[in-house]
C-alpha atoms as a PDB file:
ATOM      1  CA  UNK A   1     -10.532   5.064 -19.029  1.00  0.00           C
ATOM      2  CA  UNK A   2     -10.442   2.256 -16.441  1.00  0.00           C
ATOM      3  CA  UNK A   3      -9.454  -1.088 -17.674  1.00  0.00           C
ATOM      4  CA  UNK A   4     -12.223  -3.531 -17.666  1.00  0.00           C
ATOM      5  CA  UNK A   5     -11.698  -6.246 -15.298  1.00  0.00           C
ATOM      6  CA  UNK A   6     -10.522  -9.479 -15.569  1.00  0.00           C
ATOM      7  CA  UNK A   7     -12.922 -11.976 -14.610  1.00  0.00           C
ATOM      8  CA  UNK A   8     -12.842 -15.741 -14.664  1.00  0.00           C
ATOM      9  CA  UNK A   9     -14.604 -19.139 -13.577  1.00  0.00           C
ATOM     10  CA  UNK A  10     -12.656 -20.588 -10.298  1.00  0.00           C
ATOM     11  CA  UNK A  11     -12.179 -23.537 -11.951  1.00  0.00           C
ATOM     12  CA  UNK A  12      -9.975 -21.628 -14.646  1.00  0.00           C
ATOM     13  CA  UNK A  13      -7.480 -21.323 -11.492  1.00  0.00           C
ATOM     14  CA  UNK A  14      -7.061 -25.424 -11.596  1.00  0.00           C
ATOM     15  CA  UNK A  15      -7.500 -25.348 -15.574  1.00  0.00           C
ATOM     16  CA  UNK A  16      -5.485 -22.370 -16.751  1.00  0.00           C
ATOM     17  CA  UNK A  17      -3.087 -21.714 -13.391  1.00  0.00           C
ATOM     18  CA  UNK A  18      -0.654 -20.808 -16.059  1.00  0.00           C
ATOM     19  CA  UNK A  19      -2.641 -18.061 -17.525  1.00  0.00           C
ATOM     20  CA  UNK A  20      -3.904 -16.821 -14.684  1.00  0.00           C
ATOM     21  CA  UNK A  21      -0.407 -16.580 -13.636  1.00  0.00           C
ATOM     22  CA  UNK A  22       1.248 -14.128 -16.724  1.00  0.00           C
ATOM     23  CA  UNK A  23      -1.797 -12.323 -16.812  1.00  0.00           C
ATOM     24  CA  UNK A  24      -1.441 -11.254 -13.125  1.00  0.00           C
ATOM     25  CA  UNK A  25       2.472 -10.892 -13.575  1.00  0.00           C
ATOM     26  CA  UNK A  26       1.971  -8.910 -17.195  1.00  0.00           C
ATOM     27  CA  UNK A  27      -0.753  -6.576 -16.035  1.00  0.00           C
ATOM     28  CA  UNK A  28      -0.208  -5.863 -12.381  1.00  0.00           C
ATOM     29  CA  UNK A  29      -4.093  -6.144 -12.492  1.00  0.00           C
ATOM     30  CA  UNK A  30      -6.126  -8.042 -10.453  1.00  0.00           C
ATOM     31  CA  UNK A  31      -8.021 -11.651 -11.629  1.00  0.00           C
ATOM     32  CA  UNK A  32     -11.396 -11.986 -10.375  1.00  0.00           C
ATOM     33  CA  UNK A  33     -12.869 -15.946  -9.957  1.00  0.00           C
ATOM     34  CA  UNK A  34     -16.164 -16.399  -9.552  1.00  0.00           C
ATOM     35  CA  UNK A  35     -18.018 -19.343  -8.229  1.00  0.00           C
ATOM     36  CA  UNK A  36     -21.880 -20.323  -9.794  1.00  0.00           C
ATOM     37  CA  UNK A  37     -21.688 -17.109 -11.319  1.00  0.00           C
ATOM     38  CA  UNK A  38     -21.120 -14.908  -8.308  1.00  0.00           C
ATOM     39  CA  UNK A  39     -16.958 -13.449  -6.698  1.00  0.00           C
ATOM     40  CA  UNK A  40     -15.459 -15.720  -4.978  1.00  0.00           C
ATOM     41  CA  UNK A  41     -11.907 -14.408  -5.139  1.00  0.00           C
ATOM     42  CA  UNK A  42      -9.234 -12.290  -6.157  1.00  0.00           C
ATOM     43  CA  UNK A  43      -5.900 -13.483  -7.389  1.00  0.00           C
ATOM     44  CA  UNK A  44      -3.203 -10.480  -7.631  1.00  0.00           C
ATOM     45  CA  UNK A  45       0.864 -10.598  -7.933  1.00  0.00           C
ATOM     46  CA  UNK A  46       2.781 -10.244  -4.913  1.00  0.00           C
ATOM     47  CA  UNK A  47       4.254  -7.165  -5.784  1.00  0.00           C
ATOM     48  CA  UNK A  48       0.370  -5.686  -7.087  1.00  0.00           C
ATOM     49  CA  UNK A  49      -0.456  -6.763  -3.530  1.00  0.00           C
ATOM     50  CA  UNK A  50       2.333  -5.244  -1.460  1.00  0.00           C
ATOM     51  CA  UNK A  51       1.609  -2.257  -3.327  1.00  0.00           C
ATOM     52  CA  UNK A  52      -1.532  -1.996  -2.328  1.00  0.00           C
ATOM     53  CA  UNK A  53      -0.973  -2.706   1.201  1.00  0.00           C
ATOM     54  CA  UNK A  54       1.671   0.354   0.466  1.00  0.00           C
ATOM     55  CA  UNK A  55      -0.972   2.669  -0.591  1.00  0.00           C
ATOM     56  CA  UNK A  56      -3.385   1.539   1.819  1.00  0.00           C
ATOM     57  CA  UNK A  57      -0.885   2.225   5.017  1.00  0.00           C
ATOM     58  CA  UNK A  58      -0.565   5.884   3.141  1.00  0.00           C
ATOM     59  CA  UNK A  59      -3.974   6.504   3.095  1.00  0.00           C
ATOM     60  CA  UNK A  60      -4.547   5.505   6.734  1.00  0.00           C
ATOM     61  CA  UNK A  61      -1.719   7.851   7.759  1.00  0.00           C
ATOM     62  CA  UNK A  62      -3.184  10.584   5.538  1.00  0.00           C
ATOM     63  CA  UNK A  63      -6.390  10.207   7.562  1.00  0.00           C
ATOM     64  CA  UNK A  64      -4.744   9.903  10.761  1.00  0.00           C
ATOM     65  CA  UNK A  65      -2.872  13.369  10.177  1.00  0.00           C
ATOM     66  CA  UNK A  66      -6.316  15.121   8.773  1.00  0.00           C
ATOM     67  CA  UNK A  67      -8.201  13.981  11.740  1.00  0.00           C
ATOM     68  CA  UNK A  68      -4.743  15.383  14.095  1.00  0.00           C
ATOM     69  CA  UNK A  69      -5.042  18.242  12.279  1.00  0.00           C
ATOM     70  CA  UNK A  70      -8.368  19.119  12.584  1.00  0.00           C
ATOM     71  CA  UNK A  71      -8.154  18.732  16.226  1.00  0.00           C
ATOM     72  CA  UNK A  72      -5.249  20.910  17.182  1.00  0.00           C
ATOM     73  CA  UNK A  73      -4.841  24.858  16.248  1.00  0.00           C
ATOM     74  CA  UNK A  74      -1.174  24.870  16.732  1.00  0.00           C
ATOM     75  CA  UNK A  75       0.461  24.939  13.272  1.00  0.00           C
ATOM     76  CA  UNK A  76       4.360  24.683  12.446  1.00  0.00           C
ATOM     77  CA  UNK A  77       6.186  25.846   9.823  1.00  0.00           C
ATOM     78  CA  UNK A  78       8.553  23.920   7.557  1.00  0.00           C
ATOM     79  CA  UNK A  79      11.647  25.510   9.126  1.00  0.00           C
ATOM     80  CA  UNK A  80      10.545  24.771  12.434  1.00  0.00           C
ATOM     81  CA  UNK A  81       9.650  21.018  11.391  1.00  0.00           C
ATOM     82  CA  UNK A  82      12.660  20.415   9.740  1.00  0.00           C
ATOM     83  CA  UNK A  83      15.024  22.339  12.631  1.00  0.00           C
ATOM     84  CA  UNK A  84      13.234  19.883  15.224  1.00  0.00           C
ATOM     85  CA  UNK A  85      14.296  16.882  12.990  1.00  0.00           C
ATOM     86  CA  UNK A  86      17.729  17.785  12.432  1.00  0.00           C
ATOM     87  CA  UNK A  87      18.012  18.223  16.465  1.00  0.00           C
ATOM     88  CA  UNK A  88      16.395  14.337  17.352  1.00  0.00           C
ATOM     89  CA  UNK A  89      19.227  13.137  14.244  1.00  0.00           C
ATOM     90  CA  UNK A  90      21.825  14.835  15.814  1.00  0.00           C
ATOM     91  CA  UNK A  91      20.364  13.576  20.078  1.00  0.00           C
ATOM     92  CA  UNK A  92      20.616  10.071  17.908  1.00  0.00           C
ATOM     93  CA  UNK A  93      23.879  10.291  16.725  1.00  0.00           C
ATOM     94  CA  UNK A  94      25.435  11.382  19.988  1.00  0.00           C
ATOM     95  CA  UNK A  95      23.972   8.500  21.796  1.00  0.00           C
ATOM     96  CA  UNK A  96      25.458   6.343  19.190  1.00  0.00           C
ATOM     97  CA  UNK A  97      28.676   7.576  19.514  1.00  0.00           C
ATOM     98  CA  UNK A  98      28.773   7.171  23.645  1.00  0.00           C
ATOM     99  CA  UNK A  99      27.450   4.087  22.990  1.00  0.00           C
ATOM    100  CA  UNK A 100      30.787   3.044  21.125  1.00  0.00           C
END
């Protein structure tokens, strides 16, 4: 069951900073202000927020991939995936090593 949200006045941010503050700390949940009744804005945690950016980046390259996939017929294998990655580490690592 979702948690039910946590919504405040925008004047509780000058009033009750403090509050405002543990709560979004405690709860990695989001504080919604409202102005005259209607959202005004969100106040989250950095770390709630750089999560989200996070999951948001994964999503994006999720849908990036599905649309790539459903574009092109070829289809690799994990062996052949993971053989091509070995091969760029290793290109990688002999540059690095002429480059000493």
């Amino acid at each position: 069951m979702p948690a039910i949200p946590n919504i405040r006045p925008v004047s509780d941010l000058r009033n009750k900073f403090t509050d405002i503050s543990r709560s979004v700390h405690e709860s990695d949940a989001p504080v919604f202000l409202t102005k005259n009744g209607r959202g005004d804005m969100v106040v989250m945690s950095l770390e709630a927020y750089e999560q989200n950016l996070f999951e948001s980046e994964i999503y994006l390259k999720l849908k990036e991939a599905e649309y790539q996939a459903a574009s092109v017929k070829k289809r690799y294998t994990h062996d052949e995936v993971m053989t091509e990655l070995r091969n760029i580490i290793s290109e990688k690592k002999s540059r690095r090593k002429g480059l000493s």
